[in-house]
PDB file of N, CA and C in Angstrom:
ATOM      1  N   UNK A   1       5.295  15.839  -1.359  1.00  0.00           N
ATOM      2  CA  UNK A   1       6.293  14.857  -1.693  1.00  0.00           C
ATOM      3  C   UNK A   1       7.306  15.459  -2.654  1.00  0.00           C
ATOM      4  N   UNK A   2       8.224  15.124  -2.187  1.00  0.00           N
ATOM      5  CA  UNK A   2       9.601  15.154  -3.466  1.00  0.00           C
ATOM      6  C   UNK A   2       9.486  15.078  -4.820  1.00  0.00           C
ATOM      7  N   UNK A   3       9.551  15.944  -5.813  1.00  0.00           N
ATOM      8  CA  UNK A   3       9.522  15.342  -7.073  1.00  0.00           C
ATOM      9  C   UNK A   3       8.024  14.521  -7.801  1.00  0.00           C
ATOM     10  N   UNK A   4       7.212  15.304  -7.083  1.00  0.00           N
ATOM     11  CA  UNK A   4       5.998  14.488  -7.477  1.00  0.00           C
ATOM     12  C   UNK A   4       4.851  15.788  -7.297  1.00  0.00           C
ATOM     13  N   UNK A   5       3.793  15.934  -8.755  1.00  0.00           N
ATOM     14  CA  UNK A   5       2.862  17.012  -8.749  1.00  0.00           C
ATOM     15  C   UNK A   5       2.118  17.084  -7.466  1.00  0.00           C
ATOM     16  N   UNK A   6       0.873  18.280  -7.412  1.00  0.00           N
ATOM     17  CA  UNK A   6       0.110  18.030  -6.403  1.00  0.00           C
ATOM     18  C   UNK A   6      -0.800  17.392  -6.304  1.00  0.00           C
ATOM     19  N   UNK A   7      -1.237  16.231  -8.095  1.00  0.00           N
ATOM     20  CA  UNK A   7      -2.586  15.125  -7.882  1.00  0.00           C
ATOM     21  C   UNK A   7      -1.521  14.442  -7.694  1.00  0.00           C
ATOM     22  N   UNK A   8      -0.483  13.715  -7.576  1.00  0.00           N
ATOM     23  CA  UNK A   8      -0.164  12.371  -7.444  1.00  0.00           C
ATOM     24  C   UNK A   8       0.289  12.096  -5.727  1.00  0.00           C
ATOM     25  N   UNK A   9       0.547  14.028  -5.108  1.00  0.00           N
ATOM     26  CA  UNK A   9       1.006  13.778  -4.283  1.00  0.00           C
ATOM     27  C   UNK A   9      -0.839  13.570  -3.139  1.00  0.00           C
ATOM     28  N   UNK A  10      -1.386  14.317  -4.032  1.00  0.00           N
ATOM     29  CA  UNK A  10      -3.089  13.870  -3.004  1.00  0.00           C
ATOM     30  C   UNK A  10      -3.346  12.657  -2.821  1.00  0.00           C
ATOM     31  N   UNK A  11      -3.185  11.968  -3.961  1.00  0.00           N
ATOM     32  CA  UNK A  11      -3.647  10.439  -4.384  1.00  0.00           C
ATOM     33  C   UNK A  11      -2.658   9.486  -3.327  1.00  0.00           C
ATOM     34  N   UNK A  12      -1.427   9.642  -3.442  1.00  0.00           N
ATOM     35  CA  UNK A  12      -0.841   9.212  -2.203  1.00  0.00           C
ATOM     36  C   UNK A  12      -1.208   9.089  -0.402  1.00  0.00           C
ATOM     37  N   UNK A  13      -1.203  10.420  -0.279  1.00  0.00           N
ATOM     38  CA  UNK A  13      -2.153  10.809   1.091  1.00  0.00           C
ATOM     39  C   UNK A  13      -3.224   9.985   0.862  1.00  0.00           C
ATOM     40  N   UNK A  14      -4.043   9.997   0.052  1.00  0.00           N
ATOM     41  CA  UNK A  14      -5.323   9.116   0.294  1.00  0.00           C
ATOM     42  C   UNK A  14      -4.863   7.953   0.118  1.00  0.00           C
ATOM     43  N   UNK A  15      -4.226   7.222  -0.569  1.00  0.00           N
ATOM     44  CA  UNK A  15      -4.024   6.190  -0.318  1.00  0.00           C
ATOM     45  C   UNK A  15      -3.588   5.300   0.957  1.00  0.00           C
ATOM     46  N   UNK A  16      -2.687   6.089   1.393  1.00  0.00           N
ATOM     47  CA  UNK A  16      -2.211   5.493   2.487  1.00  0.00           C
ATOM     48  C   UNK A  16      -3.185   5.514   4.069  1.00  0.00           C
ATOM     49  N   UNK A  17      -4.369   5.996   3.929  1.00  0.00           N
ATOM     50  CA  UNK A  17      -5.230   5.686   5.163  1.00  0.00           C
ATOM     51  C   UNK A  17      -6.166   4.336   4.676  1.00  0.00           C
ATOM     52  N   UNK A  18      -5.906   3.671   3.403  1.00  0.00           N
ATOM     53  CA  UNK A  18      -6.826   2.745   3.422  1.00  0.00           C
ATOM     54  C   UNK A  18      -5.243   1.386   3.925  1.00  0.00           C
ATOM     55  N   UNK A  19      -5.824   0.497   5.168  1.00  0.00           N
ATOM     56  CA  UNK A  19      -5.140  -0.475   5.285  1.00  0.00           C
ATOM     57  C   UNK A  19      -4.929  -1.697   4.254  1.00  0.00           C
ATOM     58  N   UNK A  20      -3.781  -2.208   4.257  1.00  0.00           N
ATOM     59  CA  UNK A  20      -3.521  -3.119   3.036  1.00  0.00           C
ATOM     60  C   UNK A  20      -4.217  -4.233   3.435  1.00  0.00           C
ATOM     61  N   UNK A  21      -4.331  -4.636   4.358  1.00  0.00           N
ATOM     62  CA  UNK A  21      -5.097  -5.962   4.479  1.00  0.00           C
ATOM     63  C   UNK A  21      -6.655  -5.585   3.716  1.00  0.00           C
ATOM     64  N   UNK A  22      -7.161  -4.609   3.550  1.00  0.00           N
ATOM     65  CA  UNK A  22      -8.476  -4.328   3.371  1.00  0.00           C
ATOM     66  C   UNK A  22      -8.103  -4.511   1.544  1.00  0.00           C
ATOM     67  N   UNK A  23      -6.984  -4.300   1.179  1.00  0.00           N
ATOM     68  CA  UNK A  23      -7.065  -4.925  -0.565  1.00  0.00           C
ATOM     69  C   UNK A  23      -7.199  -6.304  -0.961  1.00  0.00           C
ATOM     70  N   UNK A  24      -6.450  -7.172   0.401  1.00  0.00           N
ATOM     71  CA  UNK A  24      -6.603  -8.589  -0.130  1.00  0.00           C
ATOM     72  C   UNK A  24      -7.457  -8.739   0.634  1.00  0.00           C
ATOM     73  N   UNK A  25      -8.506  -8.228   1.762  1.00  0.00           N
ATOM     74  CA  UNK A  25     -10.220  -8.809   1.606  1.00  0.00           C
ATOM     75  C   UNK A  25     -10.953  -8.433   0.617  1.00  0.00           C
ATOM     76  N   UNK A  26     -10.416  -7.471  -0.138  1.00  0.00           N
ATOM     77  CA  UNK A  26     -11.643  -7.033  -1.502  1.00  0.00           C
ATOM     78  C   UNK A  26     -11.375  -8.660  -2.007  1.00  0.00           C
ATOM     79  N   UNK A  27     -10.296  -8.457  -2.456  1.00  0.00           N
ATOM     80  CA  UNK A  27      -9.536  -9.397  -4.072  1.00  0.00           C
ATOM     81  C   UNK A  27      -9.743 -11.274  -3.718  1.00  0.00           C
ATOM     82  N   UNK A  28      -9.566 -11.557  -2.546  1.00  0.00           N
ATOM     83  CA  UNK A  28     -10.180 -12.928  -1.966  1.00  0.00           C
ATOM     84  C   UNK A  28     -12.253 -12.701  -2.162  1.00  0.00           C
ATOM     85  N   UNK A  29     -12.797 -11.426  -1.362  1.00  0.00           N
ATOM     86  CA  UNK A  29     -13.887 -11.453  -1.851  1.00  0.00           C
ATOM     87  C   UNK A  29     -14.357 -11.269  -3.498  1.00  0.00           C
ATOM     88  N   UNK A  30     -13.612 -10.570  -4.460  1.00  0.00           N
ATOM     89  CA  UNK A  30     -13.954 -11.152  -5.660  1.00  0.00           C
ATOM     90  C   UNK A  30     -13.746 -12.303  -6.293  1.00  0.00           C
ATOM     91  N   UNK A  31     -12.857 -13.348  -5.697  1.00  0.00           N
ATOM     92  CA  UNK A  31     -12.462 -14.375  -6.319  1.00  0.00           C
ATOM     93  C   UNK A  31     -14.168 -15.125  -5.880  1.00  0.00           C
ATOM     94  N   UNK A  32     -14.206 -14.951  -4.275  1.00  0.00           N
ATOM     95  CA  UNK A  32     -15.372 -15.878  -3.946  1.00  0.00           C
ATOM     96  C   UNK A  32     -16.736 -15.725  -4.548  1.00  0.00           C
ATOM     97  N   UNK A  33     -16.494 -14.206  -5.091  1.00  0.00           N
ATOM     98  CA  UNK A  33     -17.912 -13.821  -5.924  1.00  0.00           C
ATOM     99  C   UNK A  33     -17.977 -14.241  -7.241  1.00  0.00           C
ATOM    100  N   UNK A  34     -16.840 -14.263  -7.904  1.00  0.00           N
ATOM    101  CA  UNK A  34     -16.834 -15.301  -9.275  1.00  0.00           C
ATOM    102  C   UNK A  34     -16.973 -16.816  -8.744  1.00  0.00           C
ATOM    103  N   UNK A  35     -16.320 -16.985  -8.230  1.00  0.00           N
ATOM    104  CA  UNK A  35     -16.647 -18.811  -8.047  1.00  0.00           C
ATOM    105  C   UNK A  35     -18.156 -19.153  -7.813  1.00  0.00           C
ATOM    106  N   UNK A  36     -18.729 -18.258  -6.811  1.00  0.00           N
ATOM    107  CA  UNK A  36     -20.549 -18.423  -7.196  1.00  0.00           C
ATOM    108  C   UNK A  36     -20.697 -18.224  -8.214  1.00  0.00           C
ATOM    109  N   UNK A  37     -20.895 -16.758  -8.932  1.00  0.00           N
ATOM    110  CA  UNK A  37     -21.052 -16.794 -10.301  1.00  0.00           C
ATOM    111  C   UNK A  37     -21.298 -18.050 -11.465  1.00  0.00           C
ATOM    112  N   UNK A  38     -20.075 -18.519 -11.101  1.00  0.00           N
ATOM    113  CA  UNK A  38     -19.571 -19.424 -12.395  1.00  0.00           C
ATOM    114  C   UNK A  38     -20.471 -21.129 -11.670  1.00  0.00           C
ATOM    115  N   UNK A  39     -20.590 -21.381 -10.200  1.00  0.00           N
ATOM    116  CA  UNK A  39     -21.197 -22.370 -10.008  1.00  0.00           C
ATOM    117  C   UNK A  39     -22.812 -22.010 -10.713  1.00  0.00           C
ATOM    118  N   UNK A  40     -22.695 -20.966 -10.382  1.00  0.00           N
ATOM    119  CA  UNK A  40     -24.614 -20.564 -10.860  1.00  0.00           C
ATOM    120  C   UNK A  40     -24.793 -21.061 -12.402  1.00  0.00           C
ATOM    121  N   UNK A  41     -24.052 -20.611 -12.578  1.00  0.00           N
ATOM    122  CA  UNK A  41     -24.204 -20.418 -14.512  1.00  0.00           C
ATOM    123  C   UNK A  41     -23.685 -19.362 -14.972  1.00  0.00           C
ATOM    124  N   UNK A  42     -23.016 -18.041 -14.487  1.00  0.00           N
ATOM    125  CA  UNK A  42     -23.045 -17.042 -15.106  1.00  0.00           C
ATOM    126  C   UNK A  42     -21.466 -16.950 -15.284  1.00  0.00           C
ATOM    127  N   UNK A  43     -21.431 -17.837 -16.542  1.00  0.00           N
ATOM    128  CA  UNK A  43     -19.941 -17.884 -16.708  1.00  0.00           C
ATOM    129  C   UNK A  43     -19.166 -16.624 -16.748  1.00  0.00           C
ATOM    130  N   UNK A  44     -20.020 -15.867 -18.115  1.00  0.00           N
ATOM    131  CA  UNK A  44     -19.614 -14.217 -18.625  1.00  0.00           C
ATOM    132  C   UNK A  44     -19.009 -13.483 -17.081  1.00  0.00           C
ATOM    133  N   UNK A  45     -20.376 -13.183 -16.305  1.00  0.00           N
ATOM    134  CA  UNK A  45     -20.159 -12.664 -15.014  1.00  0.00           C
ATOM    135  C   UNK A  45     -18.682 -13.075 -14.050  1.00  0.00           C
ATOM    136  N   UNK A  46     -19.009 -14.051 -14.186  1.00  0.00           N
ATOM    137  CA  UNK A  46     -17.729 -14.915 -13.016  1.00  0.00           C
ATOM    138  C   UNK A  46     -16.253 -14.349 -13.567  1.00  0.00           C
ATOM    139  N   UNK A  47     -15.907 -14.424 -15.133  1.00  0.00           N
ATOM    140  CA  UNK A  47     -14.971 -13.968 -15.643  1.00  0.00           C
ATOM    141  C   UNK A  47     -14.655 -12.458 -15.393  1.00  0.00           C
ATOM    142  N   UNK A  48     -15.751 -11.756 -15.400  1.00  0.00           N
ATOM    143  CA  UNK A  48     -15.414 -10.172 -15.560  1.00  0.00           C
ATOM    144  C   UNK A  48     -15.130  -9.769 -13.723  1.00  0.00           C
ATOM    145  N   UNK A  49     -15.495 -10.634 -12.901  1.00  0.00           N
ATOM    146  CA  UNK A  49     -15.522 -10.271 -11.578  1.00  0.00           C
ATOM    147  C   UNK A  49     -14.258 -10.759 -11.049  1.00  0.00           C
ATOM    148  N   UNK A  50     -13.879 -11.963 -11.595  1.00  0.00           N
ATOM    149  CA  UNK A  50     -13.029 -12.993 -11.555  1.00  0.00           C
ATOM    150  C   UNK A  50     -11.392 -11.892 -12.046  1.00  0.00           C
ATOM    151  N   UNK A  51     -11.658 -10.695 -12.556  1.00  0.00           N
ATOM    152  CA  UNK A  51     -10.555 -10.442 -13.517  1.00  0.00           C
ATOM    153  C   UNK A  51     -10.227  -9.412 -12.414  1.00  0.00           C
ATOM    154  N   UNK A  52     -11.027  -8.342 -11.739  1.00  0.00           N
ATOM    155  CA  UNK A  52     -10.605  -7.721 -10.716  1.00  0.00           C
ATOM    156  C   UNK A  52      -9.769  -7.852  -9.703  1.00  0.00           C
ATOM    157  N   UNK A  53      -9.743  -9.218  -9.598  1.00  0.00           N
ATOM    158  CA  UNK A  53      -8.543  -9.639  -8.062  1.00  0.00           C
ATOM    159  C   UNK A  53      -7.168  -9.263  -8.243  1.00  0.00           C
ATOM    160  N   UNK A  54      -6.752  -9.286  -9.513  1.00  0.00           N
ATOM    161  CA  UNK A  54      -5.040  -8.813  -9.731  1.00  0.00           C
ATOM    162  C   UNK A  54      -5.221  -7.378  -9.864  1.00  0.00           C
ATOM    163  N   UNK A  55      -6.309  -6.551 -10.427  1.00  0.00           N
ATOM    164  CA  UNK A  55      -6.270  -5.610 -10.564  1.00  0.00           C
ATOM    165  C   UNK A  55      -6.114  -4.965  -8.940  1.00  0.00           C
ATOM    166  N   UNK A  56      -6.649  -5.506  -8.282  1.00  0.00           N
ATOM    167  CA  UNK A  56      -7.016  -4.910  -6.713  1.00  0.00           C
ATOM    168  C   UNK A  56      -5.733  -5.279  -5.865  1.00  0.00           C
ATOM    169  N   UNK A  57      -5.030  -6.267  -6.242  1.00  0.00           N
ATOM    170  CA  UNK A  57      -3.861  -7.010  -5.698  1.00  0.00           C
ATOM    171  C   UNK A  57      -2.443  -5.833  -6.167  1.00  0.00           C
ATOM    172  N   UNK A  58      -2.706  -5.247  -7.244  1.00  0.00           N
ATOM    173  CA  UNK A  58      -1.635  -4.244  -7.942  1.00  0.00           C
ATOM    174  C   UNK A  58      -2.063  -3.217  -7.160  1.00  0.00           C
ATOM    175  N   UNK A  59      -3.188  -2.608  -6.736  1.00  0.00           N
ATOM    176  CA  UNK A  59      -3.423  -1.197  -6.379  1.00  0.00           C
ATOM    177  C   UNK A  59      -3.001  -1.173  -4.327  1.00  0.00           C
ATOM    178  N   UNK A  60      -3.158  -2.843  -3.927  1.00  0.00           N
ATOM    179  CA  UNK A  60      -2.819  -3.164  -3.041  1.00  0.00           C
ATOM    180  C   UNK A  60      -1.436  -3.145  -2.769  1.00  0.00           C
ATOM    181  N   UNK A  61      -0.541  -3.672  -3.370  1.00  0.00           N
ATOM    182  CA  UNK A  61       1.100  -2.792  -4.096  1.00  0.00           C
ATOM    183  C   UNK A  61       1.300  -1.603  -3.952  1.00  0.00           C
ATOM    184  N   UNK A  62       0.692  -0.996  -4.742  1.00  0.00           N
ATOM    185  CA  UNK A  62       0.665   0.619  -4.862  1.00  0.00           C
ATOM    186  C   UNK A  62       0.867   1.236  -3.305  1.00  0.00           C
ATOM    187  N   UNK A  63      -0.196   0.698  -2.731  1.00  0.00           N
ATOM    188  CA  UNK A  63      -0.297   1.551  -1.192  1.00  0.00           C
ATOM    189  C   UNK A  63       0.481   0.968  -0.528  1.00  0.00           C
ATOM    190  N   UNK A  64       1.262  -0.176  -0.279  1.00  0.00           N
ATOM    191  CA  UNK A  64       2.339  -0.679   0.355  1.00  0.00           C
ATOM    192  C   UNK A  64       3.698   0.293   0.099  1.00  0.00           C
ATOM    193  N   UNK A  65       3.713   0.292  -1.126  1.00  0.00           N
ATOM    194  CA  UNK A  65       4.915   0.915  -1.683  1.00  0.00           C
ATOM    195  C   UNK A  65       5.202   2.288  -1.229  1.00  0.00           C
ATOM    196  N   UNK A  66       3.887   2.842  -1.407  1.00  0.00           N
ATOM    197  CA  UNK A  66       3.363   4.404  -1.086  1.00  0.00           C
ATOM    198  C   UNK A  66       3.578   5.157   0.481  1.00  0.00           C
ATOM    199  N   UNK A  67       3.062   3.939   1.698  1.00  0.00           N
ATOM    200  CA  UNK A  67       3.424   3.893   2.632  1.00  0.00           C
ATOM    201  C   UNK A  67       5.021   4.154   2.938  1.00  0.00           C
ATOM    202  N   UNK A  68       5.180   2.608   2.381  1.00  0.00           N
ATOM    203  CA  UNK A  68       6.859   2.459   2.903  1.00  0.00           C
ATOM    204  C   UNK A  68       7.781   3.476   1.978  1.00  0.00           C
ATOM    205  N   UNK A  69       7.775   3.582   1.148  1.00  0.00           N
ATOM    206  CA  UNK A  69       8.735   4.503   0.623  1.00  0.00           C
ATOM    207  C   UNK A  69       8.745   6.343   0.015  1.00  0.00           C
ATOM    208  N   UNK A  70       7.470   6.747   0.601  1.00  0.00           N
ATOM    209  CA  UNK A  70       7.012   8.088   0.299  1.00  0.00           C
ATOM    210  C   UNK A  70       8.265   8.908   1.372  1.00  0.00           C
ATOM    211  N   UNK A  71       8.249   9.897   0.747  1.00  0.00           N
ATOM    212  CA  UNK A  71       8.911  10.643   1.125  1.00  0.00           C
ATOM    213  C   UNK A  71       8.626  11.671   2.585  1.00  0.00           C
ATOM    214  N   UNK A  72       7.801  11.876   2.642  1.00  0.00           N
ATOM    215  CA  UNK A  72       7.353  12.625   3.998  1.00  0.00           C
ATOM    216  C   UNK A  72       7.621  11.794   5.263  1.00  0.00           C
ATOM    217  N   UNK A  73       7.111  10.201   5.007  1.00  0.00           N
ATOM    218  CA  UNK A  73       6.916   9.159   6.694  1.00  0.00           C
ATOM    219  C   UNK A  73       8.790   9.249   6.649  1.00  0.00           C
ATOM    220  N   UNK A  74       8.775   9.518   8.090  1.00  0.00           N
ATOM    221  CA  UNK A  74      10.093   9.793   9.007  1.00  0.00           C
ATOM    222  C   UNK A  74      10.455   7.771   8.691  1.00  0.00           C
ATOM    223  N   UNK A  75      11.614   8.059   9.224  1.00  0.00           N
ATOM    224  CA  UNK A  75      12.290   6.346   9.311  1.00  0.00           C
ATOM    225  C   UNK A  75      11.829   5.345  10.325  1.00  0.00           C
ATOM    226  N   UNK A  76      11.460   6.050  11.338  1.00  0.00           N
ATOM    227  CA  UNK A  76      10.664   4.882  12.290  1.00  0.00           C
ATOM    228  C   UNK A  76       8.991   4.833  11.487  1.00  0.00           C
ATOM    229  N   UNK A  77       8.324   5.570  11.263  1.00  0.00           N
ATOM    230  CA  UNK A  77       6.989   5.230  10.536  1.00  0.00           C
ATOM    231  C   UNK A  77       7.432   4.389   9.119  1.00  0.00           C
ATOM    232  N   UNK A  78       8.726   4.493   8.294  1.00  0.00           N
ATOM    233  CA  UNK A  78       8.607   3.417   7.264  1.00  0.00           C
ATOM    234  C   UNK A  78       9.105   2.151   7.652  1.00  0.00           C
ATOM    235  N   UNK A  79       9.592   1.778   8.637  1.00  0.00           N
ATOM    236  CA  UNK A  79      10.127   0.730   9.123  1.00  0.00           C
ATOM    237  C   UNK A  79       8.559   0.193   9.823  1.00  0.00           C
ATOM    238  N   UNK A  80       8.066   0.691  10.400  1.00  0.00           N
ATOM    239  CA  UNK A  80       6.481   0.093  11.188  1.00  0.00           C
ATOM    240  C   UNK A  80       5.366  -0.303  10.114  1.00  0.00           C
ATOM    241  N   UNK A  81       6.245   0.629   8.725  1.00  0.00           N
ATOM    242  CA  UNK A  81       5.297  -0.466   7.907  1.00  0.00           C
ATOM    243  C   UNK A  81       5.306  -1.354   6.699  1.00  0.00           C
ATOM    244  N   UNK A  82       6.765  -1.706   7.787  1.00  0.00           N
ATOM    245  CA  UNK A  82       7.182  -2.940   7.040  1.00  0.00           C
ATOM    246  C   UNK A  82       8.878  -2.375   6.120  1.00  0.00           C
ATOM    247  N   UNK A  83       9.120  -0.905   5.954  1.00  0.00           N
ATOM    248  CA  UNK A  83       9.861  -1.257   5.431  1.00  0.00           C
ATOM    249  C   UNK A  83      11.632  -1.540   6.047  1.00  0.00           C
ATOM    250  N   UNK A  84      12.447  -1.564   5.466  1.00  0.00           N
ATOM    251  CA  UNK A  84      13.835  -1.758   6.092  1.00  0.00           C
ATOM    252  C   UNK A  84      15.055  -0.422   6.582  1.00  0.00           C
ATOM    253  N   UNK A  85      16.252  -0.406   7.149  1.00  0.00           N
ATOM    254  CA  UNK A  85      16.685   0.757   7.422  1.00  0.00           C
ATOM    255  C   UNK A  85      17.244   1.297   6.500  1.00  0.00           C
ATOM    256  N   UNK A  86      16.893   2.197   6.069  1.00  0.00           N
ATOM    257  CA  UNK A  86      17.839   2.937   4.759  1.00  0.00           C
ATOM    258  C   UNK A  86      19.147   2.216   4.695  1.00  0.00           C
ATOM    259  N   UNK A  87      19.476   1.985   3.677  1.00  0.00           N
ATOM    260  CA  UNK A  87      20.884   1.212   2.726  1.00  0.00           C
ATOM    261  C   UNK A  87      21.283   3.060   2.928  1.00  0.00           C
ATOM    262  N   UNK A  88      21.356   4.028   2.221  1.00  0.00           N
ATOM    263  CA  UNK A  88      21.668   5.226   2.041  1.00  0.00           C
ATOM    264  C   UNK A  88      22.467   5.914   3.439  1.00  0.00           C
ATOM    265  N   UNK A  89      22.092   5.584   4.336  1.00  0.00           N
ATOM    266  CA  UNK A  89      21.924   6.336   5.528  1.00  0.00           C
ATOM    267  C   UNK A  89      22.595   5.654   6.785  1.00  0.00           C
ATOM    268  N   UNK A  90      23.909   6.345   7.419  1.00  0.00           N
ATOM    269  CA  UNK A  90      25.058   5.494   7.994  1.00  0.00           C
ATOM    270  C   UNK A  90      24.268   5.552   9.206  1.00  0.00           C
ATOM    271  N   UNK A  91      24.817   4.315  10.074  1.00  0.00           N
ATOM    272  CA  UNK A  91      24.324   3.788  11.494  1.00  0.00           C
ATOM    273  C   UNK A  91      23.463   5.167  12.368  1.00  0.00           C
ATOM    274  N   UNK A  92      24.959   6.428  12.035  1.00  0.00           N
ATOM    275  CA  UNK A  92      24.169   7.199  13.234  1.00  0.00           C
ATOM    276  C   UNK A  92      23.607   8.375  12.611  1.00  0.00           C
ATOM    277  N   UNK A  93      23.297   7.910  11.691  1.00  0.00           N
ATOM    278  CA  UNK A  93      22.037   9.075  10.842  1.00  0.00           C
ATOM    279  C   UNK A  93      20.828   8.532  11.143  1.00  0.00           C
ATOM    280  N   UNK A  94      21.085   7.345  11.023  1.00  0.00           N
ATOM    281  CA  UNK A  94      19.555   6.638  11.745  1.00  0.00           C
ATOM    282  C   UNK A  94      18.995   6.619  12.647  1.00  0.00           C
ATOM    283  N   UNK A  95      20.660   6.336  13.929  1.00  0.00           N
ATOM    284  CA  UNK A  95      19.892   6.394  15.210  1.00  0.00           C
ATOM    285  C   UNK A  95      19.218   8.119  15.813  1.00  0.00           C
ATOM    286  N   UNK A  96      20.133   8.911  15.342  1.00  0.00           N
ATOM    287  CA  UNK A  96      19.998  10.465  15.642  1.00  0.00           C
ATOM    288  C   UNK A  96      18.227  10.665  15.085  1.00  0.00           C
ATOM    289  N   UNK A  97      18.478  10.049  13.607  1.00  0.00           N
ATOM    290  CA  UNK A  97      16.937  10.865  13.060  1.00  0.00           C
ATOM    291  C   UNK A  97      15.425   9.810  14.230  1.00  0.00           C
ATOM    292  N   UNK A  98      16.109   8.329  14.740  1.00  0.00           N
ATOM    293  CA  UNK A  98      14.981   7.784  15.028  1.00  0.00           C
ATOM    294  C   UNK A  98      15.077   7.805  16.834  1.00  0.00           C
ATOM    295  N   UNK A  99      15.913   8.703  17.297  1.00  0.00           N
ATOM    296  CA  UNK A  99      15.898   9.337  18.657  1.00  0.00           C
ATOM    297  C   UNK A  99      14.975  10.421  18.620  1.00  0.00           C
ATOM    298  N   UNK A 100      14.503  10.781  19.984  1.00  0.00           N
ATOM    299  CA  UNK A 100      13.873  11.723  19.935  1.00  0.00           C
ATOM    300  C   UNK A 100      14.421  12.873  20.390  1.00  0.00           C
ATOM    301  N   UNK A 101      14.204  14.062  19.625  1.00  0.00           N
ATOM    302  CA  UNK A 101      15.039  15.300  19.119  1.00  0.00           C
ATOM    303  C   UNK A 101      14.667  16.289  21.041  1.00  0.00           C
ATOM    304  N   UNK A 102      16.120  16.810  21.251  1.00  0.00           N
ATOM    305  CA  UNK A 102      15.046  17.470  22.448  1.00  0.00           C
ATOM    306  C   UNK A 102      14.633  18.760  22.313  1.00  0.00           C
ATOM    307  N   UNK A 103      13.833  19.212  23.076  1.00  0.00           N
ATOM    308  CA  UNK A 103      12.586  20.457  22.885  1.00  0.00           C
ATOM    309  C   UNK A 103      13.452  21.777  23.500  1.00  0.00           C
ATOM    310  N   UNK A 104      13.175  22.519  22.487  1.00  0.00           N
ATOM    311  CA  UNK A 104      14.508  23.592  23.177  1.00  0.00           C
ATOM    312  C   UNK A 104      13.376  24.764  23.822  1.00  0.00           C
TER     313      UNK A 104
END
């Protein structure tokens, strides 16, 4: 990646093979694991489990962001995941880079 060491640029790569939907099934499953918790009795518990869901919801961010705006994914792979057409980049810079190049 551009402008970025070689742990942040690893941590990226790994990030981006875990799917985002799989952060908000963690962060819905910790909410549901505090709400037992706290029906049981274990207030303490319910709170400290209960506190993870934003934490997991931010790191769920992270890999959205990471995806869509890293520097390596070409313009048709950041648009497929989710993001928009470069503001930067005139009509036929786009269409040229998201044509397919021919094989010489």
């Amino acid at each position: 990646m551009k402008n970025e060491d070689a742990v942040t640029t690893n941590v990226e790569m790994q990030t981006r093979r875990i799917p985002s939907i799989g952060f908000l099934g963690v962060a819905i499953g910790c909410m549901a694991a505090s709400a037992l918790l706290m029906i049981s009795g274990r207030k303490t518990w319910a709170n400290f489990v209960g506190q993870w869901a934003p934490t997991i919801l931010i790191l769920g961010t992270y890999n959205k962001i990471a995806k869509t705006f890293s520097a390596p994914i070409d313009e048709e792979q950041r648009i497929q995941h989710g993001g928009h057409p470069s503001l930067l980049k005139s009509p036929e810079e786009l269409t040229r880079q998201m044509s397919p190049q021919p094989v010489s």
